[in-house]
PDB file of N, CA and C in Angstrom:
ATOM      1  N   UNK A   1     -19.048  -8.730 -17.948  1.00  0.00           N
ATOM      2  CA  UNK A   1     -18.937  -8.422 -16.530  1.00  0.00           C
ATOM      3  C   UNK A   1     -18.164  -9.558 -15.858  1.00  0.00           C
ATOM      4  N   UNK A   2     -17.299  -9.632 -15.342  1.00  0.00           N
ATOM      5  CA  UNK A   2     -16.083 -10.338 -14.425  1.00  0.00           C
ATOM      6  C   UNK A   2     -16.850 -10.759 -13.297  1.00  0.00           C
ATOM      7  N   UNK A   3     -16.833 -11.745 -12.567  1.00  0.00           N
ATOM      8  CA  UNK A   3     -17.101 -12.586 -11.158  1.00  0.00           C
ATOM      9  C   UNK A   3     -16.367 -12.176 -10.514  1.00  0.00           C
ATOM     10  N   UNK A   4     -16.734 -11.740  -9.257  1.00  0.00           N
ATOM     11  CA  UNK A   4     -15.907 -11.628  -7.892  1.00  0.00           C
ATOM     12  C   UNK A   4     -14.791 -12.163  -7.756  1.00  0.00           C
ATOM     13  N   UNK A   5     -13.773 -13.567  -8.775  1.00  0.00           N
ATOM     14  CA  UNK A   5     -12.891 -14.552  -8.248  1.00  0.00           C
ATOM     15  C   UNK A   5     -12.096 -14.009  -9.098  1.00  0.00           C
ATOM     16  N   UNK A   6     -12.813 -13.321 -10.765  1.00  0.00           N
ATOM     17  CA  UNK A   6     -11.727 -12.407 -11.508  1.00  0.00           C
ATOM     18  C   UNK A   6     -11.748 -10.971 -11.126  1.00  0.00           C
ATOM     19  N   UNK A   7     -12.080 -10.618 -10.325  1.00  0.00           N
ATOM     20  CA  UNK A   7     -11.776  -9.039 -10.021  1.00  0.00           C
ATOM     21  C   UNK A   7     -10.982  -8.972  -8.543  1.00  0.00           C
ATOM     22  N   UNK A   8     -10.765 -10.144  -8.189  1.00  0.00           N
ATOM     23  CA  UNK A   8      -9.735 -10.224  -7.200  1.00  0.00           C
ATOM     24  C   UNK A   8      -8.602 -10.683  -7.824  1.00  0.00           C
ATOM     25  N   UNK A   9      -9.161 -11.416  -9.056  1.00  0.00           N
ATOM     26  CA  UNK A   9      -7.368 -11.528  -9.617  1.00  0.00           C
ATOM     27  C   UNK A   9      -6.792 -10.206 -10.177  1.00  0.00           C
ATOM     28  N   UNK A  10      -7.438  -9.524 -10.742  1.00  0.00           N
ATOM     29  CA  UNK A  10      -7.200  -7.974 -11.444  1.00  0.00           C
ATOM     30  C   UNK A  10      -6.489  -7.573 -10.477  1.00  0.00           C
ATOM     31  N   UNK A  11      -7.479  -7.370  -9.506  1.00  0.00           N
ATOM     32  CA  UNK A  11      -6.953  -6.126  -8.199  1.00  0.00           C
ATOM     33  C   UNK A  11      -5.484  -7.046  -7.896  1.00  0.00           C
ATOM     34  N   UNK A  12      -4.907  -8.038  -7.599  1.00  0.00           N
ATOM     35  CA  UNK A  12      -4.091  -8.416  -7.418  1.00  0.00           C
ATOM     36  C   UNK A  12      -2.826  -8.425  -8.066  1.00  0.00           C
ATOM     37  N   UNK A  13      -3.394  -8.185  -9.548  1.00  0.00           N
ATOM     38  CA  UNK A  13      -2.404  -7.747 -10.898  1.00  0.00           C
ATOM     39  C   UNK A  13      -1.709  -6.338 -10.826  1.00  0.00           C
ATOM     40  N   UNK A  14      -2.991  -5.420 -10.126  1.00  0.00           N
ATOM     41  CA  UNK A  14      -2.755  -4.285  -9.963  1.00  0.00           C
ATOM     42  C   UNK A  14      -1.500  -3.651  -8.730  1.00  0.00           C
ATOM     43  N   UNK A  15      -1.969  -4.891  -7.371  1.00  0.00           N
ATOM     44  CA  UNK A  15      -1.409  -4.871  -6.650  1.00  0.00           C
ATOM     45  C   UNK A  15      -0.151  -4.640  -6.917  1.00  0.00           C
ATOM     46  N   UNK A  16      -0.094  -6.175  -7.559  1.00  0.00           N
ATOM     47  CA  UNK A  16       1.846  -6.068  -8.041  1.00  0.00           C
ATOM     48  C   UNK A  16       2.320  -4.993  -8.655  1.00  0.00           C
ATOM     49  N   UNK A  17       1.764  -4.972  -9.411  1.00  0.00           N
ATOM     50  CA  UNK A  17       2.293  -3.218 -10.799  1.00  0.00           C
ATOM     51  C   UNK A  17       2.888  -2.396  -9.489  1.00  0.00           C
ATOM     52  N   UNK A  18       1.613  -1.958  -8.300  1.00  0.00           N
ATOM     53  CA  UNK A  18       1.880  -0.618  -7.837  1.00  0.00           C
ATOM     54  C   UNK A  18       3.252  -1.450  -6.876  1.00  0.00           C
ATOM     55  N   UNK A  19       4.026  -2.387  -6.592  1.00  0.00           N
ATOM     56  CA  UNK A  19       4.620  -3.000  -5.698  1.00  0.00           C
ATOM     57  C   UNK A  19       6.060  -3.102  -6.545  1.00  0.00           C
ATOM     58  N   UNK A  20       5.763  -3.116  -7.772  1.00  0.00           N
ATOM     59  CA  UNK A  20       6.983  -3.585  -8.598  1.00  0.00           C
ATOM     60  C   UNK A  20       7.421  -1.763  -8.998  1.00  0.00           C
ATOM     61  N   UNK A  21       6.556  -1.036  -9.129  1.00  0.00           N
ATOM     62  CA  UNK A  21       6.819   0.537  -9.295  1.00  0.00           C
ATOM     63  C   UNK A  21       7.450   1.351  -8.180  1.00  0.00           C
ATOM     64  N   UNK A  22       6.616   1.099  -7.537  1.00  0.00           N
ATOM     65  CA  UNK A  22       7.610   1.109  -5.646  1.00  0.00           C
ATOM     66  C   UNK A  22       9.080   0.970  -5.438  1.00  0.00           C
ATOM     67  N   UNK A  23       9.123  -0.151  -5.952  1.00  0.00           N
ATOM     68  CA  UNK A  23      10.327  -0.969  -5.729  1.00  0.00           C
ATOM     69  C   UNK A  23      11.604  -0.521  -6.658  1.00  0.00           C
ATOM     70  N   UNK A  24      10.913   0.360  -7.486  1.00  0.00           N
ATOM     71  CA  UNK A  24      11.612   0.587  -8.981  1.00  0.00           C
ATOM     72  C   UNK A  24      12.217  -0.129  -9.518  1.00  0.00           C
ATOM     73  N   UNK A  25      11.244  -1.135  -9.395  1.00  0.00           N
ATOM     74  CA  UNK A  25      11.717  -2.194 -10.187  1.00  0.00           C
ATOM     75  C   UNK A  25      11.558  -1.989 -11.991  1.00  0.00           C
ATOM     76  N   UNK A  26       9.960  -1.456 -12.321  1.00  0.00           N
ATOM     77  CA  UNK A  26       9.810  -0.518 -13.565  1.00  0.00           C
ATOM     78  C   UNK A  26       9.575   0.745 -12.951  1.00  0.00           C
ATOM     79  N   UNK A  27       9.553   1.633 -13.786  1.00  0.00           N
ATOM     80  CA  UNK A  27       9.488   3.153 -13.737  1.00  0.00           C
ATOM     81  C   UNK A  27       8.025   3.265 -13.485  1.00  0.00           C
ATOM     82  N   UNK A  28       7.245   2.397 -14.632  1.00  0.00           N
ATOM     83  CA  UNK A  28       5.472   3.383 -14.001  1.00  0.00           C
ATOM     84  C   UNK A  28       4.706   2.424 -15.395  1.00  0.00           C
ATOM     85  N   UNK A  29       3.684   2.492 -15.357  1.00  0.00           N
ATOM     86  CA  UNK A  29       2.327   2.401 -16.367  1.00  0.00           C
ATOM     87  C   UNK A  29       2.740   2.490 -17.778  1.00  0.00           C
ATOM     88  N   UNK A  30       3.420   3.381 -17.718  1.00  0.00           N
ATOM     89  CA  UNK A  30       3.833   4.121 -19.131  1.00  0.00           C
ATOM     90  C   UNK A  30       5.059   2.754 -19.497  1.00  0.00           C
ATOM     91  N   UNK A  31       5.950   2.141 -19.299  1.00  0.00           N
ATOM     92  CA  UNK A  31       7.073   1.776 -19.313  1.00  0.00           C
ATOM     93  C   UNK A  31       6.495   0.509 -19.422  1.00  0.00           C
ATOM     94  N   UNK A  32       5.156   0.025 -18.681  1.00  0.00           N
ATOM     95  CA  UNK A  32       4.929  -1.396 -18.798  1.00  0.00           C
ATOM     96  C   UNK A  32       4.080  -1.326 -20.147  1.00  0.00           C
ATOM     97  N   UNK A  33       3.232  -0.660 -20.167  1.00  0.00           N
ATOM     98  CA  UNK A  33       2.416  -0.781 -21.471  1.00  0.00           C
ATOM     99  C   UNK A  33       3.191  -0.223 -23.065  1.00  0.00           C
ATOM    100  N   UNK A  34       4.011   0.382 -22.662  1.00  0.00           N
ATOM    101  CA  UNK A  34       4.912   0.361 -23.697  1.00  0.00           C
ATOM    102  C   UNK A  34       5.852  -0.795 -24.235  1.00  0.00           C
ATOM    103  N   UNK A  35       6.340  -1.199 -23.412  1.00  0.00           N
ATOM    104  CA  UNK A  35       7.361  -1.950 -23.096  1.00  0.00           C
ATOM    105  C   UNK A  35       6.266  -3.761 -24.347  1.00  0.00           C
ATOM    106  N   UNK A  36       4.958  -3.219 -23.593  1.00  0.00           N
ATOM    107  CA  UNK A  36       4.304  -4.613 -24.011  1.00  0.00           C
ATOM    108  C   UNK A  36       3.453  -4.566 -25.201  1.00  0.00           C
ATOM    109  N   UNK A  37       3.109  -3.710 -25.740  1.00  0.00           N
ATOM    110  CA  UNK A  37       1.794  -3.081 -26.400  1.00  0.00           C
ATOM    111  C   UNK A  37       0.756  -2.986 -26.519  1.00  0.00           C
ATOM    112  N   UNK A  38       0.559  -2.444 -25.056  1.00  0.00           N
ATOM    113  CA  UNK A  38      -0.525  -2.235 -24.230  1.00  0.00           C
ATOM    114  C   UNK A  38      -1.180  -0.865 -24.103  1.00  0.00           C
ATOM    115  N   UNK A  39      -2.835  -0.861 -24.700  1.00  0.00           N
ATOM    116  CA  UNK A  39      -3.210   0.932 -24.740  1.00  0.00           C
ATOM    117  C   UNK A  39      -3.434   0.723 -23.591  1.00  0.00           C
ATOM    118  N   UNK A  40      -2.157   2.377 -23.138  1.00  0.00           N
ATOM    119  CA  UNK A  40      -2.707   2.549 -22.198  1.00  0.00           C
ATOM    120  C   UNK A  40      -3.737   2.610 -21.353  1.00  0.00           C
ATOM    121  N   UNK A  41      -5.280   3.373 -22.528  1.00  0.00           N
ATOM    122  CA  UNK A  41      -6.446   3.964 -21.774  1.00  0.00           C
ATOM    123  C   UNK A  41      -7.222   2.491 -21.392  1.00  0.00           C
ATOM    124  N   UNK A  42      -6.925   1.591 -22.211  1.00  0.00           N
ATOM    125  CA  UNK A  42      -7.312   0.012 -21.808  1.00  0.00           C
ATOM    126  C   UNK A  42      -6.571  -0.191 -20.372  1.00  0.00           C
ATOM    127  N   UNK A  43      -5.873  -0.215 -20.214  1.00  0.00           N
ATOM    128  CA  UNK A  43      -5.016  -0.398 -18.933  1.00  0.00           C
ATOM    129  C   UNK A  43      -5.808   0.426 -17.284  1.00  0.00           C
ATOM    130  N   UNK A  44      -5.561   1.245 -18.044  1.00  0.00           N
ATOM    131  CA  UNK A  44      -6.396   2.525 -16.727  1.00  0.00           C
ATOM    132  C   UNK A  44      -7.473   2.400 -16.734  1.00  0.00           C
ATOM    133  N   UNK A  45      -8.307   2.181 -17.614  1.00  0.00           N
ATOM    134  CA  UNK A  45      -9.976   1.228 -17.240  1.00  0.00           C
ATOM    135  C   UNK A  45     -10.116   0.666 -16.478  1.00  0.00           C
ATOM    136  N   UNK A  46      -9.316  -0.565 -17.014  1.00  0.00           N
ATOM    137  CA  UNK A  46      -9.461  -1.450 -16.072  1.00  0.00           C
ATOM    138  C   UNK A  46      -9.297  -1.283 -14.546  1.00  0.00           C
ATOM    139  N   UNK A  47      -8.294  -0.665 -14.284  1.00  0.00           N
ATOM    140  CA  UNK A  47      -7.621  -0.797 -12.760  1.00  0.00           C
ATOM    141  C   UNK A  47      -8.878   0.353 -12.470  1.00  0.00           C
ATOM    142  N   UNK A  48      -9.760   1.546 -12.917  1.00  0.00           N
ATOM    143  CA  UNK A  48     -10.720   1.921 -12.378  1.00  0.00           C
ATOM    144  C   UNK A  48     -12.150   1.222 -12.145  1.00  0.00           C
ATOM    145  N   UNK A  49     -12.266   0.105 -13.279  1.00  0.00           N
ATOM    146  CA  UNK A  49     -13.332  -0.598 -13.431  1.00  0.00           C
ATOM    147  C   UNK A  49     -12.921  -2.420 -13.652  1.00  0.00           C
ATOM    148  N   UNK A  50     -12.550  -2.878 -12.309  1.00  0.00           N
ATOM    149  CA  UNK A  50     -12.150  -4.385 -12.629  1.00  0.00           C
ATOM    150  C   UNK A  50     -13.338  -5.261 -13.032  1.00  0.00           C
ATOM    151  N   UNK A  51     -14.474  -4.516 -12.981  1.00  0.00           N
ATOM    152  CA  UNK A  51     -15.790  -5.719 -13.495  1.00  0.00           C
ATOM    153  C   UNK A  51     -15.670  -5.776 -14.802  1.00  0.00           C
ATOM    154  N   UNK A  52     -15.136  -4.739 -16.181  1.00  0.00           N
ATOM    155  CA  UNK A  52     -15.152  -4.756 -17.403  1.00  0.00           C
ATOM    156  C   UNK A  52     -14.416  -5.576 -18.139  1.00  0.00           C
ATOM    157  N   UNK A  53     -14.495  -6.043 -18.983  1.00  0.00           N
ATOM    158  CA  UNK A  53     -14.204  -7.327 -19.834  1.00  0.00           C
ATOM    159  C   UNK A  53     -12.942  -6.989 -20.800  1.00  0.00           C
ATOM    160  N   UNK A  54     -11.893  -5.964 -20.557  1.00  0.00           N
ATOM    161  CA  UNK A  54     -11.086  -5.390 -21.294  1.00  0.00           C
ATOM    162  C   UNK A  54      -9.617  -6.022 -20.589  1.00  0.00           C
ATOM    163  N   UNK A  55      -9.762  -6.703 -19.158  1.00  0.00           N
ATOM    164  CA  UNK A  55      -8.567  -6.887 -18.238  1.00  0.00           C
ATOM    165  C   UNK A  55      -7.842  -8.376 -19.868  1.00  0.00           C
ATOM    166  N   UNK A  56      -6.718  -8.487 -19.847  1.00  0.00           N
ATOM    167  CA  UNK A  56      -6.266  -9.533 -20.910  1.00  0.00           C
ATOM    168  C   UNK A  56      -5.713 -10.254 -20.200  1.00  0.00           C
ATOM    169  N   UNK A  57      -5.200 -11.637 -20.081  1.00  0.00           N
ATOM    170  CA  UNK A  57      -4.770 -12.827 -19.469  1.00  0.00           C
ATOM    171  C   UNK A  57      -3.134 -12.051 -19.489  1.00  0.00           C
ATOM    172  N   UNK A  58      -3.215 -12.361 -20.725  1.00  0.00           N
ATOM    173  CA  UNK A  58      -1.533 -12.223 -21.249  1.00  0.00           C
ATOM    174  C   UNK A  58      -0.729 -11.218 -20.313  1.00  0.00           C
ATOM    175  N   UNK A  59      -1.478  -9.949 -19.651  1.00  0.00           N
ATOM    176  CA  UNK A  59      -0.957  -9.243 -18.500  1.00  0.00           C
ATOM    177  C   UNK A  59      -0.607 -10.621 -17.366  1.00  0.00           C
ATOM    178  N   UNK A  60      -1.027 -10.873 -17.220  1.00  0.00           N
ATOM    179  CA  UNK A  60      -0.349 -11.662 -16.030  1.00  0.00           C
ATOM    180  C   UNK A  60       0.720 -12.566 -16.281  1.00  0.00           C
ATOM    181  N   UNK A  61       0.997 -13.139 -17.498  1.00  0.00           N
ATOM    182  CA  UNK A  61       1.586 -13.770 -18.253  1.00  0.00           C
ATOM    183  C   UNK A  61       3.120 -12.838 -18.112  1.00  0.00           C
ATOM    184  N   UNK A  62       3.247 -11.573 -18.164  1.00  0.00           N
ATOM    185  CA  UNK A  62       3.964 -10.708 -18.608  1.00  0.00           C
ATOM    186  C   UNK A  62       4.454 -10.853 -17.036  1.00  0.00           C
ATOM    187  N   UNK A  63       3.908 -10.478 -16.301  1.00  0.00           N
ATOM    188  CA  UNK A  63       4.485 -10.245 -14.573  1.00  0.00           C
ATOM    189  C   UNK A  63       4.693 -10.950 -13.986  1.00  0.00           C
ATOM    190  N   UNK A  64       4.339 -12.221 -14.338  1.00  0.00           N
ATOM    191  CA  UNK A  64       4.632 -13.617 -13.958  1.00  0.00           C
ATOM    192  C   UNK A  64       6.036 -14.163 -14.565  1.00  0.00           C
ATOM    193  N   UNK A  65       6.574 -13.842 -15.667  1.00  0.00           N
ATOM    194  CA  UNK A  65       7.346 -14.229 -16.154  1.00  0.00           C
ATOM    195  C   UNK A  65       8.652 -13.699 -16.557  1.00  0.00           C
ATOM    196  N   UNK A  66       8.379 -12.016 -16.099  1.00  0.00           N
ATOM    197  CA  UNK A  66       9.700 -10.948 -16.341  1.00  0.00           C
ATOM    198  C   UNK A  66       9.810 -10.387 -15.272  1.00  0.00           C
ATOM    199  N   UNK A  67       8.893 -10.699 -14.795  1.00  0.00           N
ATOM    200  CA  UNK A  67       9.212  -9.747 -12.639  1.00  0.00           C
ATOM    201  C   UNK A  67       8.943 -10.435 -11.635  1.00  0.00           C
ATOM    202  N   UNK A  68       8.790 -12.194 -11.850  1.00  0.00           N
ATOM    203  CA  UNK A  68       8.542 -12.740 -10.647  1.00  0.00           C
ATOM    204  C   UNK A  68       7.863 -12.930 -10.165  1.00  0.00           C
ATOM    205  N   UNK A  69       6.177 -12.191 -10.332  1.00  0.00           N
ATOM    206  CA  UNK A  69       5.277 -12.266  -9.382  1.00  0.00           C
ATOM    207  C   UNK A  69       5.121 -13.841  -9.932  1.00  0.00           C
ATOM    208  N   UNK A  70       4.737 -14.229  -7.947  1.00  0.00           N
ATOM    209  CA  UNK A  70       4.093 -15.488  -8.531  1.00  0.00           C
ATOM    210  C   UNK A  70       2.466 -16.065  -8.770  1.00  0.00           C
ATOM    211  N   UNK A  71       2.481 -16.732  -9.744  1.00  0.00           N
ATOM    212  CA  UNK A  71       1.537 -17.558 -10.324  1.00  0.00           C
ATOM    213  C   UNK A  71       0.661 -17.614  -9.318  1.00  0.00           C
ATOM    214  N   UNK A  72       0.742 -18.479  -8.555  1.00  0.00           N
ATOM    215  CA  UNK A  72      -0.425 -18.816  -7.086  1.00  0.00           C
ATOM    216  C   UNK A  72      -1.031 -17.972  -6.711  1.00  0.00           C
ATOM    217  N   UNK A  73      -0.212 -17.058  -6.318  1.00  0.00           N
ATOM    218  CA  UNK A  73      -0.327 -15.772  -5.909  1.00  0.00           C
ATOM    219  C   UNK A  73      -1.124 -15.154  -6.469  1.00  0.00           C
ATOM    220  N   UNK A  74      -1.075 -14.546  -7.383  1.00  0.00           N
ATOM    221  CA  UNK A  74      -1.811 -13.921  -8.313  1.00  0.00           C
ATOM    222  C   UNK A  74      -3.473 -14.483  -8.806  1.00  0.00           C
ATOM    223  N   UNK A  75      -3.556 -15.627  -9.303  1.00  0.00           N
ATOM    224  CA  UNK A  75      -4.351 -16.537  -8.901  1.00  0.00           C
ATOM    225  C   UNK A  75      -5.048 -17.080  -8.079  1.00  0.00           C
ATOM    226  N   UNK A  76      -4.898 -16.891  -7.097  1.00  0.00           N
ATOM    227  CA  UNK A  76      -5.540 -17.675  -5.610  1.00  0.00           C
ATOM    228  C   UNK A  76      -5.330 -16.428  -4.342  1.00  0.00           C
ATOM    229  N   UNK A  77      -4.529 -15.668  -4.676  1.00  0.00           N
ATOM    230  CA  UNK A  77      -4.062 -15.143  -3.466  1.00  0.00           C
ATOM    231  C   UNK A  77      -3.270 -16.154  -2.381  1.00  0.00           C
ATOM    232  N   UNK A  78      -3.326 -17.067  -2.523  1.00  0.00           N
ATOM    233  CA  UNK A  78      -2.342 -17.982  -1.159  1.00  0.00           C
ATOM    234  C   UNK A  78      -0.728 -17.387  -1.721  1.00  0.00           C
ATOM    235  N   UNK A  79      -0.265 -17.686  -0.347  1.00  0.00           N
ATOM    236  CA  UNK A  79       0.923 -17.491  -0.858  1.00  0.00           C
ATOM    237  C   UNK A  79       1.855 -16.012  -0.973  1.00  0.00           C
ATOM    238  N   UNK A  80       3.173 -15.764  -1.100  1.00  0.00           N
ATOM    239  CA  UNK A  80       4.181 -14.846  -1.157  1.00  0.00           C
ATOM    240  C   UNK A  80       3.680 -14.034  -2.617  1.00  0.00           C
ATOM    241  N   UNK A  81       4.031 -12.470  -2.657  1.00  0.00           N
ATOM    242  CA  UNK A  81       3.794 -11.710  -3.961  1.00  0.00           C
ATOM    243  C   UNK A  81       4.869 -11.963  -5.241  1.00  0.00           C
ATOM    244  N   UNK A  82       6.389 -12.668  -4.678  1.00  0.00           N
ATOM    245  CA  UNK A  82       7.346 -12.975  -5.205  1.00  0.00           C
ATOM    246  C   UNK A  82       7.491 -14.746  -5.945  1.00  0.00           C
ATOM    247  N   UNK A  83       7.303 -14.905  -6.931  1.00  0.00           N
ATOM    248  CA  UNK A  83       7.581 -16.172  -6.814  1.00  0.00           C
ATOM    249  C   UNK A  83       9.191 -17.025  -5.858  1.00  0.00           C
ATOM    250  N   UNK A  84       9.169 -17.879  -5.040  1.00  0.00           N
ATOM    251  CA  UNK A  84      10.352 -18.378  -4.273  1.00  0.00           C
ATOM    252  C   UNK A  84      11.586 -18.877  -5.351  1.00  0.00           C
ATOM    253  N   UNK A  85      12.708 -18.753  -5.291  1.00  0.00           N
ATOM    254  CA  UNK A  85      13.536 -18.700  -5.554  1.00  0.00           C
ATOM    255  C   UNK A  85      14.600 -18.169  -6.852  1.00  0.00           C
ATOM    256  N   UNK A  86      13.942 -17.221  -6.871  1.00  0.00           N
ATOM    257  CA  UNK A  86      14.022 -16.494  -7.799  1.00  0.00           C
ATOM    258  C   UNK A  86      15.624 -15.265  -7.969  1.00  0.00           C
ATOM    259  N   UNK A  87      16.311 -15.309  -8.878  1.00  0.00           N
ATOM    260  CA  UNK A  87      17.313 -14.657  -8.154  1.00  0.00           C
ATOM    261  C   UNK A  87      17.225 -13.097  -8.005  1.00  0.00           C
ATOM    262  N   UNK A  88      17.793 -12.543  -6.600  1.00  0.00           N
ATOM    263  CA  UNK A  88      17.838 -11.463  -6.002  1.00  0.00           C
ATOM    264  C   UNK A  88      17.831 -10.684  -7.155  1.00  0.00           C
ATOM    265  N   UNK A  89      18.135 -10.304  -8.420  1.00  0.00           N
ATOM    266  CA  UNK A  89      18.620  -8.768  -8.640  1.00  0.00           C
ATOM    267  C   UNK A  89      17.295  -8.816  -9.639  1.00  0.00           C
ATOM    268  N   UNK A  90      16.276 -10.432 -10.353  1.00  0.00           N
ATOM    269  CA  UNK A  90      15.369 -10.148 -10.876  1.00  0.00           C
ATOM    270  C   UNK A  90      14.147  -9.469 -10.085  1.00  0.00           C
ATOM    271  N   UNK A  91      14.493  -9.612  -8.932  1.00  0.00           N
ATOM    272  CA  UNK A  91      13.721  -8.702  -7.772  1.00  0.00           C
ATOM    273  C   UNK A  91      13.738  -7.339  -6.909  1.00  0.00           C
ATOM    274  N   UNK A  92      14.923  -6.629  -7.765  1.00  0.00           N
ATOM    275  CA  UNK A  92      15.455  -5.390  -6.962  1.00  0.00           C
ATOM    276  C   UNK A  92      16.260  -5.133  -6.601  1.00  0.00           C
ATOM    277  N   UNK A  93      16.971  -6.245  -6.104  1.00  0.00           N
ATOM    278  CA  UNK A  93      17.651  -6.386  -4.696  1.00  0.00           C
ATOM    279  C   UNK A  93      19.203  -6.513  -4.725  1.00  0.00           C
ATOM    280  N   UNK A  94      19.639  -5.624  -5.757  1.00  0.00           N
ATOM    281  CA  UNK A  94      21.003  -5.623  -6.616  1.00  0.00           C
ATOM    282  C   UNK A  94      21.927  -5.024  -6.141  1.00  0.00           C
ATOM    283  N   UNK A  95      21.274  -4.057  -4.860  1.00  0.00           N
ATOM    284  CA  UNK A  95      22.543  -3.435  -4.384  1.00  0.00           C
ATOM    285  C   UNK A  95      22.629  -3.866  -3.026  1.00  0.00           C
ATOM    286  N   UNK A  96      22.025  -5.058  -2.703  1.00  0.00           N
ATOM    287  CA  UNK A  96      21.949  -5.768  -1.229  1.00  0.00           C
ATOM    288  C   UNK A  96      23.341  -6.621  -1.647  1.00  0.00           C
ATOM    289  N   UNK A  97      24.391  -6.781  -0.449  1.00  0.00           N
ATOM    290  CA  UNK A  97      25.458  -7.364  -0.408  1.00  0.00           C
ATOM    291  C   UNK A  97      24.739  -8.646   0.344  1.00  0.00           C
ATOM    292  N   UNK A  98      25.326  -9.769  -0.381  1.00  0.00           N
ATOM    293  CA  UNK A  98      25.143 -11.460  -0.043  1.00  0.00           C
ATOM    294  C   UNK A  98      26.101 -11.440   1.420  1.00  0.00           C
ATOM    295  N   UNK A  99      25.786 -12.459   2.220  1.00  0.00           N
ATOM    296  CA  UNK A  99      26.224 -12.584   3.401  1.00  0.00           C
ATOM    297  C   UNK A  99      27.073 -14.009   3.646  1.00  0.00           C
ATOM    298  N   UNK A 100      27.896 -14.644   3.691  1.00  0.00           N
ATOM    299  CA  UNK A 100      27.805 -15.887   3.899  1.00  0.00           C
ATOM    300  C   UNK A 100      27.316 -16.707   5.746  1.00  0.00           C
ATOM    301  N   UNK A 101      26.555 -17.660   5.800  1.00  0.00           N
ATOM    302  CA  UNK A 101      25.987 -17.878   6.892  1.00  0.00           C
ATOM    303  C   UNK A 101      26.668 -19.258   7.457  1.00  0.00           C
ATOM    304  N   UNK A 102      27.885 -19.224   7.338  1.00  0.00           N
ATOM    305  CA  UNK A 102      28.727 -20.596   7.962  1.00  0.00           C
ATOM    306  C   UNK A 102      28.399 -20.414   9.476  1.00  0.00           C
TER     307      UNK A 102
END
């Protein structure tokens, strides 16, 4: 059974997924747990039941490190869902034209 301080980190894991799917940044559930080799029905547990002992570190490891979310964030909640300075197109943002600000 998970403590209140890890089922806010879950829900926060989750957060991102549904934020990075949004964004189409990945396609969906299917694409991340594939992508990682992740059973699915482990996956969907969890996000129905964050008190169960099935959530794995290494998920955060994965979103932290191929999509940006940041660390703190995820962890603590303080802080932006994006890690800062990160470049634009690992975030979506590929068909936004750069501006120059002289």
């Amino acid at each position: 059974m998970n403590n209140p301080e890890s089922i806010g980190i879950i829900k926060r894991f989750y957060e991102a997924m549904d934020m990075l799917i949004a964004g189409k940044i990945i396609r969906g559930k299917k694409t991340f747990t594939d992508r990682y080799g992740i059973n699915r029905w482990n996956f969907n547990t969890v996000r129905q039941k964050p008190e169960s002992d099935m959530f794995q570190l290494v998920w955060i490891a994965y979103i932290v490190s191929d999509f940006g979310i940041s660390a703190e964030w995820i962890m603590t909640g303080k802080g932006g869902m994006f890690a800062a300075g990160l470049p634009e197109i690992r975030l979506g943002f590929k068909n936004k034209k750069k501006t120059n600000s002289n």
